[in-house]
N, C-alpha and C. Protein backbone atom coordinates (compact mmCIF):
# COMPACT_ATOMS: atom_id res chain seq x y z
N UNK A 1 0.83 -1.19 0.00
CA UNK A 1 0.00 0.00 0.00
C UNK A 1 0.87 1.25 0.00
N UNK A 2 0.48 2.79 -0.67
CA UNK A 2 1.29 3.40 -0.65
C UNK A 2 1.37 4.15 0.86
N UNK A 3 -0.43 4.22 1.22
CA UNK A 3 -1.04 4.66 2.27
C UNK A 3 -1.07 3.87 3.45
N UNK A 4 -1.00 3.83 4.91
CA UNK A 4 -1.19 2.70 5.30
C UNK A 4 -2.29 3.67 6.69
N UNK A 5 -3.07 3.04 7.49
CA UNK A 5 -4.16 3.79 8.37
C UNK A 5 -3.11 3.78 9.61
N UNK A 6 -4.02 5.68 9.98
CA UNK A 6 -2.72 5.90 11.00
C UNK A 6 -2.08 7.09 10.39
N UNK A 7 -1.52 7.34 9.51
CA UNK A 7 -0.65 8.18 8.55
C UNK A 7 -1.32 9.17 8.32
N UNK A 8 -0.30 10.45 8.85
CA UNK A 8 -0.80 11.48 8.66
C UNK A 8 -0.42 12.31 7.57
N UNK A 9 -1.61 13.17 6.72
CA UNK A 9 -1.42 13.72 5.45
C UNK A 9 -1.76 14.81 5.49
N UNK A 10 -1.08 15.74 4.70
CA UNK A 10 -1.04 16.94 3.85
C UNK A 10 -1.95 16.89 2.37
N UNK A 11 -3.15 17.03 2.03
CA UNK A 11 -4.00 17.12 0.71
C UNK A 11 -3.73 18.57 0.41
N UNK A 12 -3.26 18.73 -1.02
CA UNK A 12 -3.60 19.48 -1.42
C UNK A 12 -4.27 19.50 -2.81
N UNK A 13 -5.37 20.15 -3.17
CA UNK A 13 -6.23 19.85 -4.45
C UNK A 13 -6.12 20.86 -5.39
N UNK A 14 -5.21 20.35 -6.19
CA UNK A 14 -5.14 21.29 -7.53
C UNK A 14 -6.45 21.73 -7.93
N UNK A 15 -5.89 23.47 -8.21
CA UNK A 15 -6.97 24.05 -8.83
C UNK A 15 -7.33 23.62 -10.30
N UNK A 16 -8.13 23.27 -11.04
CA UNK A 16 -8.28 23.83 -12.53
C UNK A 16 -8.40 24.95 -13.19
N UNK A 17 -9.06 26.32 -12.55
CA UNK A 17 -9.12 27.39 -13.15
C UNK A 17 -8.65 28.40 -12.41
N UNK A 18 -8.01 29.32 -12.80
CA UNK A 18 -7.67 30.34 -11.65
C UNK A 18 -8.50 31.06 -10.72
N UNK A 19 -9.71 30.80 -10.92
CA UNK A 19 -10.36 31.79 -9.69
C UNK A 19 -10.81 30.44 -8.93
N UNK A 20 -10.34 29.03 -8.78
CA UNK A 20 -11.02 27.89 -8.04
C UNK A 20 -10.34 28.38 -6.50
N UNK A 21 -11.00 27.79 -5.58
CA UNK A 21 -10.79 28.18 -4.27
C UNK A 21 -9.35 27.09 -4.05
N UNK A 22 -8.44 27.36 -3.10
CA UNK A 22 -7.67 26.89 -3.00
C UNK A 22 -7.73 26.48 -1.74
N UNK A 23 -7.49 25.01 -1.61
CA UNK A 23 -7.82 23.95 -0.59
C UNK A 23 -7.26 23.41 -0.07
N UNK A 24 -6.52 23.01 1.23
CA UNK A 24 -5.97 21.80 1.62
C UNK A 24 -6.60 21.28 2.36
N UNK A 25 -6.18 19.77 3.03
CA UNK A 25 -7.17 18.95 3.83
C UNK A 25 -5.66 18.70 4.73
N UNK A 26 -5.97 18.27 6.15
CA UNK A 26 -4.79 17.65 6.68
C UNK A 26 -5.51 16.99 7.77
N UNK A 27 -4.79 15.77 7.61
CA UNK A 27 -5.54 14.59 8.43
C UNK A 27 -5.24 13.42 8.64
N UNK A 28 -6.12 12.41 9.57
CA UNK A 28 -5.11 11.17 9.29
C UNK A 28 -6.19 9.95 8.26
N UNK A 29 -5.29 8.88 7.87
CA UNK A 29 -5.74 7.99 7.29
C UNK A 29 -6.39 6.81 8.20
N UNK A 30 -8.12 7.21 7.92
CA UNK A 30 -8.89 5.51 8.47
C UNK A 30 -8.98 4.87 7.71
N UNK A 31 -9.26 4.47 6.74
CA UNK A 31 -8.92 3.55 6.21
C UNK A 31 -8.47 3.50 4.68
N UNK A 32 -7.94 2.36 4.33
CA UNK A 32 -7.11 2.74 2.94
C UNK A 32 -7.37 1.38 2.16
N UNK A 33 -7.51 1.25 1.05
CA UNK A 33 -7.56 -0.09 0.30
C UNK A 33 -6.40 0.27 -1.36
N UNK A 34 -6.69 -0.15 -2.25
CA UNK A 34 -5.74 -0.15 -3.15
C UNK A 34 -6.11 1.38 -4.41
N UNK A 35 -6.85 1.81 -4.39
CA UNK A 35 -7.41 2.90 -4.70
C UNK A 35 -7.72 3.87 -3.72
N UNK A 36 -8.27 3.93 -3.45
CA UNK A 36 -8.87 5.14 -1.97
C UNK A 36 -8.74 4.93 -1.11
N UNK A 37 -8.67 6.27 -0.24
CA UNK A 37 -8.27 6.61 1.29
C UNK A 37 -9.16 7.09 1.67
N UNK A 38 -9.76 6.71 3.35
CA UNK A 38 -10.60 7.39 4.05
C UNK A 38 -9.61 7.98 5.01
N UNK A 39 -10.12 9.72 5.13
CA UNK A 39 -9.42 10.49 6.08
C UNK A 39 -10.21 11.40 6.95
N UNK A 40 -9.60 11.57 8.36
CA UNK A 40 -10.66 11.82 9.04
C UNK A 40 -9.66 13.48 9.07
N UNK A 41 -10.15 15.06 8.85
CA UNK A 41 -9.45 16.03 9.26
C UNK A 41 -9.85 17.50 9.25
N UNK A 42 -9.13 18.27 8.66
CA UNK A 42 -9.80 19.35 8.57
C UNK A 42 -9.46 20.10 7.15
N UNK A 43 -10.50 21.27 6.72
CA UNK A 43 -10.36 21.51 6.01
C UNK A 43 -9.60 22.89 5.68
N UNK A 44 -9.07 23.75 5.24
CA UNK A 44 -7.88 24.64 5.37
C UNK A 44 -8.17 25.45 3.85
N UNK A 45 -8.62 27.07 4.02
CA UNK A 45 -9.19 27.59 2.84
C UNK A 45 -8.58 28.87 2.78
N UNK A 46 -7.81 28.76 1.63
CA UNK A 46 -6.96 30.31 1.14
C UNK A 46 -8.59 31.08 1.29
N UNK A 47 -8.22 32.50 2.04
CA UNK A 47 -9.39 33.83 2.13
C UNK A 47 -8.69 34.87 1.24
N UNK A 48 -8.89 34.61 0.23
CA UNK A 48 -8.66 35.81 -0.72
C UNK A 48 -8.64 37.10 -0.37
N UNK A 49 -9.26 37.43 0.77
CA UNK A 49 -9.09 39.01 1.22
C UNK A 49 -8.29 38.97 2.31
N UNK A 50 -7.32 38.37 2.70
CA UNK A 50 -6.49 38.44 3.89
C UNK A 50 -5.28 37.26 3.44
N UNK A 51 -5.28 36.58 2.79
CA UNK A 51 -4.04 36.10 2.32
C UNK A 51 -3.50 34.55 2.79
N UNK A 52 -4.44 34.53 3.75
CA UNK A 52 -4.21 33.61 4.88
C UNK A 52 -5.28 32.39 4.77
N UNK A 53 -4.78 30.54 4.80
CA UNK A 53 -5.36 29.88 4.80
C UNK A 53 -5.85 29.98 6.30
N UNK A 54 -7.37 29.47 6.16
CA UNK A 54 -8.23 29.63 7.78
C UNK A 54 -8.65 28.25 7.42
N UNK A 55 -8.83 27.17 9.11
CA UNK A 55 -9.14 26.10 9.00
C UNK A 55 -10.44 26.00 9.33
N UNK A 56 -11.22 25.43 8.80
CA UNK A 56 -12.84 25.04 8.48
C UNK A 56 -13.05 24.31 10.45
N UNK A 57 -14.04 25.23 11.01
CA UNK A 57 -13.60 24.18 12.67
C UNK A 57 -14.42 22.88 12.50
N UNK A 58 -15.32 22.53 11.75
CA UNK A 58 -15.82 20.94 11.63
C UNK A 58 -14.68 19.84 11.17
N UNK A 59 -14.58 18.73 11.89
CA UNK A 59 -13.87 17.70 11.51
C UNK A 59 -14.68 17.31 10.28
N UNK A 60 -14.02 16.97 9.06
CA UNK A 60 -13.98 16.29 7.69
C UNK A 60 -13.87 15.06 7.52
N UNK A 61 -14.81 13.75 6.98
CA UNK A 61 -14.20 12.93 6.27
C UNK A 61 -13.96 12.59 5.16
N UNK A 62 -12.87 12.61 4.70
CA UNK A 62 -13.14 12.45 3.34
C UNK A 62 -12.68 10.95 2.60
N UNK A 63 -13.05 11.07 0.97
CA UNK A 63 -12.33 9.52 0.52
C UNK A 63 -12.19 10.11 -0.73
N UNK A 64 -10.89 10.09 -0.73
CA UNK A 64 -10.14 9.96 -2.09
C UNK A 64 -9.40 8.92 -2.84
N UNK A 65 -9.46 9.70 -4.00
CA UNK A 65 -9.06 8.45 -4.89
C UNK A 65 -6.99 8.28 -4.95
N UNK A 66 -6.15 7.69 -4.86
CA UNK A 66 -4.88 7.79 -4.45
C UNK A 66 -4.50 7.85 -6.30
N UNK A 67 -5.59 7.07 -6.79
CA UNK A 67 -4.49 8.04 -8.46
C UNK A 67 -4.73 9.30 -9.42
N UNK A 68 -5.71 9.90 -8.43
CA UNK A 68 -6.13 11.03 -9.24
C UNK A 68 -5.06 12.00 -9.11
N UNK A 69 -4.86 12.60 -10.00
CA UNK A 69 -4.07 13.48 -10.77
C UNK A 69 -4.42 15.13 -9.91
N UNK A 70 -5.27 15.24 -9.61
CA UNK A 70 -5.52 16.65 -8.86
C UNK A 70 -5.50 16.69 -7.73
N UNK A 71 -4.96 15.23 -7.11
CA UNK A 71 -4.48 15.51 -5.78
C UNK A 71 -3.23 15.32 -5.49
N UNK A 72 -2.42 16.14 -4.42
CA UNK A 72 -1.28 16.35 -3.77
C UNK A 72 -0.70 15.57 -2.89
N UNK A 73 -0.66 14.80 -2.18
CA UNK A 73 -0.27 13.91 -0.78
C UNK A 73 1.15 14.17 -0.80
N UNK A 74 1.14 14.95 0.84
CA UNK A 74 2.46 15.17 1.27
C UNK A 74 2.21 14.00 2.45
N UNK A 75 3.21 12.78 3.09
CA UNK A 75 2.70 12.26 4.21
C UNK A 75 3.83 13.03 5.20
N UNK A 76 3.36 13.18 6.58
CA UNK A 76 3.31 13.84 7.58
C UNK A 76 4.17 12.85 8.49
N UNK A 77 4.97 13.54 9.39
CA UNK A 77 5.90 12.78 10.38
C UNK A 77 4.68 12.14 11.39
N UNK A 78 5.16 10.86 11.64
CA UNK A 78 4.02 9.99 12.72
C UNK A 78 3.79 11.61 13.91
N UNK A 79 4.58 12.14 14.28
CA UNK A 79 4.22 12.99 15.61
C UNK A 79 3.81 14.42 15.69
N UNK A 80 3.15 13.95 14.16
CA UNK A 80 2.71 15.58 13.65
C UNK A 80 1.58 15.61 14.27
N UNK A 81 1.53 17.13 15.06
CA UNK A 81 0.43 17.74 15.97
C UNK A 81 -0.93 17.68 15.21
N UNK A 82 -1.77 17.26 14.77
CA UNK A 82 -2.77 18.02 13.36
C UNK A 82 -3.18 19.07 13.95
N UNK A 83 -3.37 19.23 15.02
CA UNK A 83 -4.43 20.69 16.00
C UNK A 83 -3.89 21.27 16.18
N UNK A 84 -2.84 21.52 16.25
CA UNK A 84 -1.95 22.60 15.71
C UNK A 84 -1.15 23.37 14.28
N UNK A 85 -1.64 22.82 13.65
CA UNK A 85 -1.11 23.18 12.45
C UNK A 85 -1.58 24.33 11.95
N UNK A 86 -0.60 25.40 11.14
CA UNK A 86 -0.72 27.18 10.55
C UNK A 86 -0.04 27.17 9.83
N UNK A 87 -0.29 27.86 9.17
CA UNK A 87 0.13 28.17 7.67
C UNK A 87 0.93 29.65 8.32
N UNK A 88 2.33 29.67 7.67
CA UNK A 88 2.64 30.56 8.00
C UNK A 88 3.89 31.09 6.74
N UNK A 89 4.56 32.73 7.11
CA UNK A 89 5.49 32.59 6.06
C UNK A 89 6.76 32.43 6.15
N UNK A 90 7.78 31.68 5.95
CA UNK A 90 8.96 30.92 5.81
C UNK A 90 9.94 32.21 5.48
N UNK A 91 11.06 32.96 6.45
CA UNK A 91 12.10 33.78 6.06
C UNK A 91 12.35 34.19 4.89
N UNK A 92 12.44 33.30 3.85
CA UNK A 92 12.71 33.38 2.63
C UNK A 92 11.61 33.55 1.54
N UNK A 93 10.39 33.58 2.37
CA UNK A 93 8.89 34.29 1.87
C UNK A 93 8.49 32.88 1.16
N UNK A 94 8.30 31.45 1.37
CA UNK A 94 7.62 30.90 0.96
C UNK A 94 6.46 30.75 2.31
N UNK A 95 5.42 30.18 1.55
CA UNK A 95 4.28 29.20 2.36
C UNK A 95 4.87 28.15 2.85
N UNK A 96 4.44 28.46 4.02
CA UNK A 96 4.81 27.32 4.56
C UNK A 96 3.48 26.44 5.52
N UNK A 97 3.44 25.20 5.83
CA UNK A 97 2.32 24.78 6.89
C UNK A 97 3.75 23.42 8.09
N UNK A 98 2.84 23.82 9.29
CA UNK A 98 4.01 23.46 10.69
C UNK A 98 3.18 23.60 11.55
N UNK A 99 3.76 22.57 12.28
CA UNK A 99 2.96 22.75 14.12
C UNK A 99 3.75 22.96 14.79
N UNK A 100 4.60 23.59 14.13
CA UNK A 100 6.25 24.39 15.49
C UNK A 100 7.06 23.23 15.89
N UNK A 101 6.76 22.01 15.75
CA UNK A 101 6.72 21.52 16.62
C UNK A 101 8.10 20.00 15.79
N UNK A 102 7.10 19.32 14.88
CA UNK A 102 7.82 18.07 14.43
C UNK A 102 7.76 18.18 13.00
N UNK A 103 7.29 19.46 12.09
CA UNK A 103 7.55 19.53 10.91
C UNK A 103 7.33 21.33 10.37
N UNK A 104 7.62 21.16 9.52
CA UNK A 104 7.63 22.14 8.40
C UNK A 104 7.57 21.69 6.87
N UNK A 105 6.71 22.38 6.48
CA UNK A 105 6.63 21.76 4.98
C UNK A 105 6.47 22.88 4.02
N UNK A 106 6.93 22.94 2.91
CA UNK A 106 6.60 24.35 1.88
C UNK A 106 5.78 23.75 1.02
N UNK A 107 4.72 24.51 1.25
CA UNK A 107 3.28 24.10 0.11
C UNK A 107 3.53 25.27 -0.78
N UNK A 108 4.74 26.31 -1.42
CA UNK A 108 4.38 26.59 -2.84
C UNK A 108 4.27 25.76 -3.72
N UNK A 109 3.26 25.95 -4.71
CA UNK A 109 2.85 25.37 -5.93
C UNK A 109 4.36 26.10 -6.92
N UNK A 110 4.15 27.08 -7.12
CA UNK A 110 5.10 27.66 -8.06
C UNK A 110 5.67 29.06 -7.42
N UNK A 111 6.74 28.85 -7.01
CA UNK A 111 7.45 29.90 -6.89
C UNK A 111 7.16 30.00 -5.52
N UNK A 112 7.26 31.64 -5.41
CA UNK A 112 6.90 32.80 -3.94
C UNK A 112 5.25 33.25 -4.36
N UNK A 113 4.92 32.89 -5.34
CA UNK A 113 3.17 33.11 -4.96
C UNK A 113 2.39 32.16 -4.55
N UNK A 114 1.33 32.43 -3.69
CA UNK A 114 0.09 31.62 -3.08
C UNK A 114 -0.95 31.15 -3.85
């Protein structure tokens, strides 16, 4: 499996058009078979008028498909906080998402823009 339950993930869902909302999911994996993942997490939404991804406060489940093409999977250190996690900006002006704590990750798509 590439996924295994337990494993914590970074989703991010390619846009198709430029004005699509820009999305991440971060969460862990309940269950997984050879195609799709069930994930239990939250949802995380660029606000176009402030710049800043804000996390959705309802827990999410979702099920995705593991070969679709418009999704992202970053997997996450086993001791990644999820309830803590912010999007924040990285010295060198990238995006970044971290729980201070057991990771850091740079979610630019391209470049220094969001």
């Amino acid at each position: 499996m590439v996924l295994g339950q337990g494993e914590k993930v970074h989703l991010m869902v390619r846009r198709l058009f430029e004005k699509d909302l820009r999305r991440h999911f971060i969460g862990e994996v309940v269950e997984v078979s050879e195609h799709l993942a069930r994930m239990e997490g939250h949802v995380y939404v660029l606000d176009n008028a402030t710049g800043q991804y804000s996390r959705r406060p309802t827990r999410r489940i979702r099920v995705i498909g593991l070969a679709d093409p418009g999704n992202i999977i970053n997997v996450l250190p086993p001791g990644a906080d999820l309830e803590n996690v912010k999007y924040v900006e990285s010295q060198q002006g990238a995006l970044v998402v971290t729980d201070d704590k057991t990771f850091t990750l740079d979610v630019n798509e391209f470049g220094a823009t969001r």
